[in-house]
Protein backbone atom coordinates (compact mmCIF):
# COMPACT_ATOMS: atom_id res chain seq x y z
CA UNK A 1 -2.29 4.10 35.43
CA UNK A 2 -2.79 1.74 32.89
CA UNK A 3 -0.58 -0.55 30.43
CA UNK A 4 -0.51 -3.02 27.61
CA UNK A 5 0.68 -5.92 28.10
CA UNK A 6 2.49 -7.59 24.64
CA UNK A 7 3.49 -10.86 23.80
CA UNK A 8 6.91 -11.50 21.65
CA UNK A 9 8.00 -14.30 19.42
CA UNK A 10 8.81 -14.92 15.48
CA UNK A 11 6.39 -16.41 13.11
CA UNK A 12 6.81 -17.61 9.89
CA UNK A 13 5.56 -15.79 7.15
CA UNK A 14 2.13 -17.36 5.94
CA UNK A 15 0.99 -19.26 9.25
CA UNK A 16 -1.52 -19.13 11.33
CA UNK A 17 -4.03 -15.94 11.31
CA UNK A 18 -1.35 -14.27 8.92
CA UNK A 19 -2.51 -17.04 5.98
CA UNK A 20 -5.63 -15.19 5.75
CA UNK A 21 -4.59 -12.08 6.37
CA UNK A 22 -1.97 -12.39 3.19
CA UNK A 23 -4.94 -14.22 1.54
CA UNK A 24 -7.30 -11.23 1.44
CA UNK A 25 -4.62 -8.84 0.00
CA UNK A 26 -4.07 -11.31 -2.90
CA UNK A 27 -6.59 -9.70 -5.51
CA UNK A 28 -6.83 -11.80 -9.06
CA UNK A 29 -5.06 -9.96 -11.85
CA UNK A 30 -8.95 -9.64 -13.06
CA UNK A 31 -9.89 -7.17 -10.34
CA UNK A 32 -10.37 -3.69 -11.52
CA UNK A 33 -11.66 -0.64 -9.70
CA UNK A 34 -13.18 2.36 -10.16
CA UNK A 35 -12.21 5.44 -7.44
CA UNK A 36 -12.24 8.83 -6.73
CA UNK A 37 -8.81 9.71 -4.62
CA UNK A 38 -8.32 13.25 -2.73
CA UNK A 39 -4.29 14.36 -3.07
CA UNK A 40 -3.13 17.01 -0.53
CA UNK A 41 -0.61 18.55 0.56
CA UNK A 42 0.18 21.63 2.73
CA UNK A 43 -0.09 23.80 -0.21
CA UNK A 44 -3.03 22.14 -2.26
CA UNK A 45 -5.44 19.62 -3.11
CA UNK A 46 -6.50 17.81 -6.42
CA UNK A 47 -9.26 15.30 -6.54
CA UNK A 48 -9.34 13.14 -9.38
CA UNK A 49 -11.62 10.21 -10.41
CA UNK A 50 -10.47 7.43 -12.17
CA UNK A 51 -12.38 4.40 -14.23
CA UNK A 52 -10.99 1.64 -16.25
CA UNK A 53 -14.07 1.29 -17.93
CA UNK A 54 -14.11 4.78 -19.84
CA UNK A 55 -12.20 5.75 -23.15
CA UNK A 56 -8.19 5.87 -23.05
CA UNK A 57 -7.84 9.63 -22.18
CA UNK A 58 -10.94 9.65 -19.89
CA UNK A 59 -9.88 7.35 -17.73
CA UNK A 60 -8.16 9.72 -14.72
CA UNK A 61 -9.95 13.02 -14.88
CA UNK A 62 -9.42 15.82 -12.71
CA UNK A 63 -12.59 17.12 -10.77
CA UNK A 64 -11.30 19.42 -8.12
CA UNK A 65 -8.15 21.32 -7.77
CA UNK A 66 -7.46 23.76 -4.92
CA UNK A 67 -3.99 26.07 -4.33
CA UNK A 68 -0.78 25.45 -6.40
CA UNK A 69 1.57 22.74 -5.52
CA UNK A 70 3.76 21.59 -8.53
CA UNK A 71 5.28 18.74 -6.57
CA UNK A 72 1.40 17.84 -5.90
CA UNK A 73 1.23 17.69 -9.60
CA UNK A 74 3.83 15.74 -10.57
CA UNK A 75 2.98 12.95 -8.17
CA UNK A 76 -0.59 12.95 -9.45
CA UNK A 77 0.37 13.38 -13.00
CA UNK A 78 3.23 10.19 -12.16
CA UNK A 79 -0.04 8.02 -10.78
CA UNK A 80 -2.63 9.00 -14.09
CA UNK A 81 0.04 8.12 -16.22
CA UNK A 82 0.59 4.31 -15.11
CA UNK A 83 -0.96 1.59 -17.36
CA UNK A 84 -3.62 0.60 -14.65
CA UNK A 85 -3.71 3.16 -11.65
CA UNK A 86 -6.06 0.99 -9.49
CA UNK A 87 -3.45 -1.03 -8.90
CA UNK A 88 -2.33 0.94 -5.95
CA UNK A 89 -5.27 -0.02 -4.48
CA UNK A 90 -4.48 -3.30 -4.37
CA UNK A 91 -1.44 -4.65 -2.01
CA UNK A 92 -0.87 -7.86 -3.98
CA UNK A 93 3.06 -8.08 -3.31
CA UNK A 94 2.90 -8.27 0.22
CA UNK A 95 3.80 -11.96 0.98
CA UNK A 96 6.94 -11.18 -0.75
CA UNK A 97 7.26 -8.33 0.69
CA UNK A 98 7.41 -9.92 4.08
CA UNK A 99 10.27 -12.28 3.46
CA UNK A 100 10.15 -15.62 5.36
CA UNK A 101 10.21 -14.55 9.28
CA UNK A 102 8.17 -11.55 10.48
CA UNK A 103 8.24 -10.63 14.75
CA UNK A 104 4.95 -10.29 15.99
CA UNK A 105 4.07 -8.01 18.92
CA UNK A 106 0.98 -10.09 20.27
CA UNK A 107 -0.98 -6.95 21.76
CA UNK A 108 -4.42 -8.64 22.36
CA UNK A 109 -6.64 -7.22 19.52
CA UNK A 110 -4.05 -6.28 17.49
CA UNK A 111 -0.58 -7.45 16.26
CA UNK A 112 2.18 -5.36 15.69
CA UNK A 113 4.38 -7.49 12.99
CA UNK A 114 8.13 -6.56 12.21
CA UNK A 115 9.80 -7.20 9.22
CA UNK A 116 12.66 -6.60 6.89
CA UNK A 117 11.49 -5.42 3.71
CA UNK A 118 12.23 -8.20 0.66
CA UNK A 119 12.11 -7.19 -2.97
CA UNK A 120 9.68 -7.96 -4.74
CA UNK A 121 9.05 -7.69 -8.76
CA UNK A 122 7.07 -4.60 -8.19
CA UNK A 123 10.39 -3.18 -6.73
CA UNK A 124 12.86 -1.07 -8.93
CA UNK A 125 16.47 -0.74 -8.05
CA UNK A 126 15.58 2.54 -6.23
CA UNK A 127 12.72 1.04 -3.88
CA UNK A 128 15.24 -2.20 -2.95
CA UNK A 129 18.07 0.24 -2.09
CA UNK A 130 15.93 2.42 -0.06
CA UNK A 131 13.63 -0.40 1.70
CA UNK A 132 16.92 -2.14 2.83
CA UNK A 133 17.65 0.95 5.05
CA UNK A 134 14.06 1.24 5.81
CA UNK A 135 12.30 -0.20 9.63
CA UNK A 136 9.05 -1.65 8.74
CA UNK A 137 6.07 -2.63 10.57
CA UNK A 138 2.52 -4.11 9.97
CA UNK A 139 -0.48 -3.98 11.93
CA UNK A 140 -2.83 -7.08 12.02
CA UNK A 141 -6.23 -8.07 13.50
CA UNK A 142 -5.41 -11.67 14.51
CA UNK A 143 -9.28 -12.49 14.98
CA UNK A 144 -10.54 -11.21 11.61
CA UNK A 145 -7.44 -11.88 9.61
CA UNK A 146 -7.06 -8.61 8.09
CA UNK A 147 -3.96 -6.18 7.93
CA UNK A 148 -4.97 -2.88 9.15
CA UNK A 149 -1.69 -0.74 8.60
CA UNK A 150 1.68 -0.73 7.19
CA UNK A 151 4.58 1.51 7.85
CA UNK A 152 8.14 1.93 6.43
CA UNK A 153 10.56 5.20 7.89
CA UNK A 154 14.05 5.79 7.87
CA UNK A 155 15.64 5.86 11.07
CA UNK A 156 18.79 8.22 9.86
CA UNK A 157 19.90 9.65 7.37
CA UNK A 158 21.80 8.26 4.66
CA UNK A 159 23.77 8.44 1.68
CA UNK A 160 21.98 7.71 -1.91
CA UNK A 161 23.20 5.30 -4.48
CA UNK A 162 24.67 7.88 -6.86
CA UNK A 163 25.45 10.61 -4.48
CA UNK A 164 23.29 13.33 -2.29
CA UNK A 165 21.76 11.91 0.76
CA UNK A 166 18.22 10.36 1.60
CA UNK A 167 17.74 12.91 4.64
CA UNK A 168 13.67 11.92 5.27
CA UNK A 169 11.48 8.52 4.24
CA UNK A 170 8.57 7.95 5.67
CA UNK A 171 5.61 5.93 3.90
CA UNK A 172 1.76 4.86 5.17
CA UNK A 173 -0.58 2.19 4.00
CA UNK A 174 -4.30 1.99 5.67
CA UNK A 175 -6.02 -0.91 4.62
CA UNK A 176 -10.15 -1.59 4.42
CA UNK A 177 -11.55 -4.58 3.57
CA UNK A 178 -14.10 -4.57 0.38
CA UNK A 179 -17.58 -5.86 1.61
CA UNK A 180 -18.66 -8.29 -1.41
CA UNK A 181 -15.31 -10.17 -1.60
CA UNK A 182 -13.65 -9.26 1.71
CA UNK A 183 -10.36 -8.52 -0.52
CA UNK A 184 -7.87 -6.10 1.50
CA UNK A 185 -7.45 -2.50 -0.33
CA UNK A 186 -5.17 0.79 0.24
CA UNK A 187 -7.53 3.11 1.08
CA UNK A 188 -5.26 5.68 2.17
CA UNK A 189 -1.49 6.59 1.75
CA UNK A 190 0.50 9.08 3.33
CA UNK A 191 4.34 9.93 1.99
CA UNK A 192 6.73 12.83 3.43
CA UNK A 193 10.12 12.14 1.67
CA UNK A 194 13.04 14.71 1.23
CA UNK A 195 16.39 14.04 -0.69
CA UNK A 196 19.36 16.60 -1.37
CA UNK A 197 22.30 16.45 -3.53
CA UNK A 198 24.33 19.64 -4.78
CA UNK A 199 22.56 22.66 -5.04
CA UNK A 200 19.18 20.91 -5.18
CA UNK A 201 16.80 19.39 -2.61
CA UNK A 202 13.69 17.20 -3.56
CA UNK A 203 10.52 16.76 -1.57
CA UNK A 204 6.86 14.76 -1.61
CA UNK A 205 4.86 15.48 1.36
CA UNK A 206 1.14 14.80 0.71
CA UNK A 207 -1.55 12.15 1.42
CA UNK A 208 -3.65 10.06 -0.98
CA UNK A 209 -7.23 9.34 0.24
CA UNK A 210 -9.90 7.11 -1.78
CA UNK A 211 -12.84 8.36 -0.46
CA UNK A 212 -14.81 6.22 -2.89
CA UNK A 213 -14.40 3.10 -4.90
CA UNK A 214 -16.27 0.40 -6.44
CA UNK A 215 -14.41 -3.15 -7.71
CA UNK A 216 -15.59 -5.46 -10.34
CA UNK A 217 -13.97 -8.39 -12.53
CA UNK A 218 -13.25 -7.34 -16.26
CA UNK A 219 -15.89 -10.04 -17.20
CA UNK A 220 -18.76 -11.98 -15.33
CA UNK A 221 -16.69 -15.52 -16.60
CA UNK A 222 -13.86 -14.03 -14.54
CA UNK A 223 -15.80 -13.09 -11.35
CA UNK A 224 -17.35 -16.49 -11.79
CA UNK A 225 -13.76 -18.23 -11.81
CA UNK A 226 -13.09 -16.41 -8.38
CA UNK A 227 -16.26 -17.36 -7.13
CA UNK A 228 -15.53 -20.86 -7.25
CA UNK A 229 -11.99 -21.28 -6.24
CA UNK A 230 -12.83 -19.36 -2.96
CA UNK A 231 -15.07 -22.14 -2.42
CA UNK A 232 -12.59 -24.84 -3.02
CA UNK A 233 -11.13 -25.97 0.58
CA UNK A 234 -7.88 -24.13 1.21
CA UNK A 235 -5.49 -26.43 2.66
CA UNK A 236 -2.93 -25.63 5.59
CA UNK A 237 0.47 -23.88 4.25
C-alpha cells in the first residue's frame, strides 16, 4: 500500500516558484499565434485552423467537420467571431485571477494550489457571478516553474442571477510551455456546463484541443523588445 504524503500552508500570490510560474503565462500583447484546434463533443467534431496573418474572412477556416451538433457550432462560431481568437491560448489574467493568498498542497513534484477566483478585466458580470460560487484549483511544477493545470467546478447547484438555476459548471485548462520563449499556453480546454430556467435547459459539453500551433511577434522590432527585457535582471517581488 502506498501514499502521498502533502505538505499544507498559504503562500502569497507571486512568491517564490509561483513568480515564475505567473511569469511564463504573462505573454506581451505582441504575441500572436497561428493554430489548428479540434472541437468535440459527444455528437461531433469540427476542426478549424486559424491565422492572424491571412485576410479578414480567412482568418478561422473550417477544415473538418464530422456529425451534427448545433451547440458544437455555436461555441465554435462564438470563438471565430472574437477580434483575436489566439488569445485563448494565452492565460495572461491569471495573477489576477489568483487574488492575493493561494493554499498550496506541497505534493513533492507537484503543487496542488487553492484559490478563490478574483475578477479580472477579462471577466463579464456573468463569469464574476459564477466564479464566486465556483472551487478552484491549480496545478504547479515547483522545480520548473510552470502551471500544468487549472480547474474550476461547482460544488451544488445554484440559483442564476436573473432566475433558472446553474445545475452543472465544470471548466479545464492544460497548459504546455512554448519551446523558443518558454511562455505558458492553453493547449487544451474541456467545458461540460448545463443551465435551466422555464421550459428551457441549456448545455456545452465538448473539448477544445490545439493539436498544432506556431507563435510569433507581429514585427521582428517587437520580438526584439522581448528579447531584451527577458534579459534584464528580474528583481525579487
Amino acid at each position: 500500500m502506498s501514499f502521498v504524503l502533502s505538505i499544507a500552508f498559504p503562500l502569497i500570490v507571486g512568491t517564490g516558484p509561483m513568480d515564475e510560474a505567473l511569469r511564463a503565462t504573462e505573454a506581451p500583447d505582441s504575441l500572436r499565434a497561428a493554430f489548428t484546434v479540434e472541437m468535440s463533443s459527444a455528437k461531433a467534431s469540427r476542426t478549424f485552423a486559424f491565422d492572424p496573418r491571412e485576410p479578414e474572412g480567412r482568418r478561422w477556416q473550417l477544415i473538418i467537420a464530422r456529425g451534427e451538433d448545433g451547440d458544437l457550432d455555436q461555441a465554435a462560431a462564438a470563438w471565430g467571431a472574437e477580434a483575436a481568437p489566439d488569445g485563448r491560448l494565452f492565460p495572461d489574467d491569471l495573477r489576477a485571477s489568483f487574488g492575493e493568498t493561494v493554499y498550496v498542497d506541497d505534493m513533492g513534484p507537484a503543487w496542488r494550489l487553492k484559490f478563490q477566483h478574483a475578477p479580472s478585466p477579462n471577466d463579464g458580470a456573468l463569469d464574476i457571478w459564477a466564479t464566486q460560487r465556483l472551487q478552484a484549483e491549480a496545478w504547479m511544477e515547483p522545480g520548473d516553474g510552470r502551471f500544468m493545470r487549472i480547474d474550476y467546478a461547482l460544488p451544488r447547484p445554484v440559483r442564476g442571477p436573473k432566475g433558472g438555476r446553474l445545475t452543472r459548471f465544470e471548466q479545464s485548462y492544460l497548459l504546455e510551455t512554448e519551446p523558443e520563449w518558454g511562455l505558458t499556453y492553453v493547449s487544451q480546454f474541456q467545458l461540460n456546463f448545463e443551465a435551466k430556467a422555464a421550459f428551457r435547459t441549456v448545455r456545452q459539453n465538448y473539448t477544445a484541443v490545439i493539436t498544432e500551433a506556431t507563435f510569433f511577434f507581429a514585427s521582428p522590432e517587437l520580438e526584439q523588445h522581448f528579447v531584451s527585457a527577458q534579459l534584464e535582471p528580474v528583481w525579487p517581488r
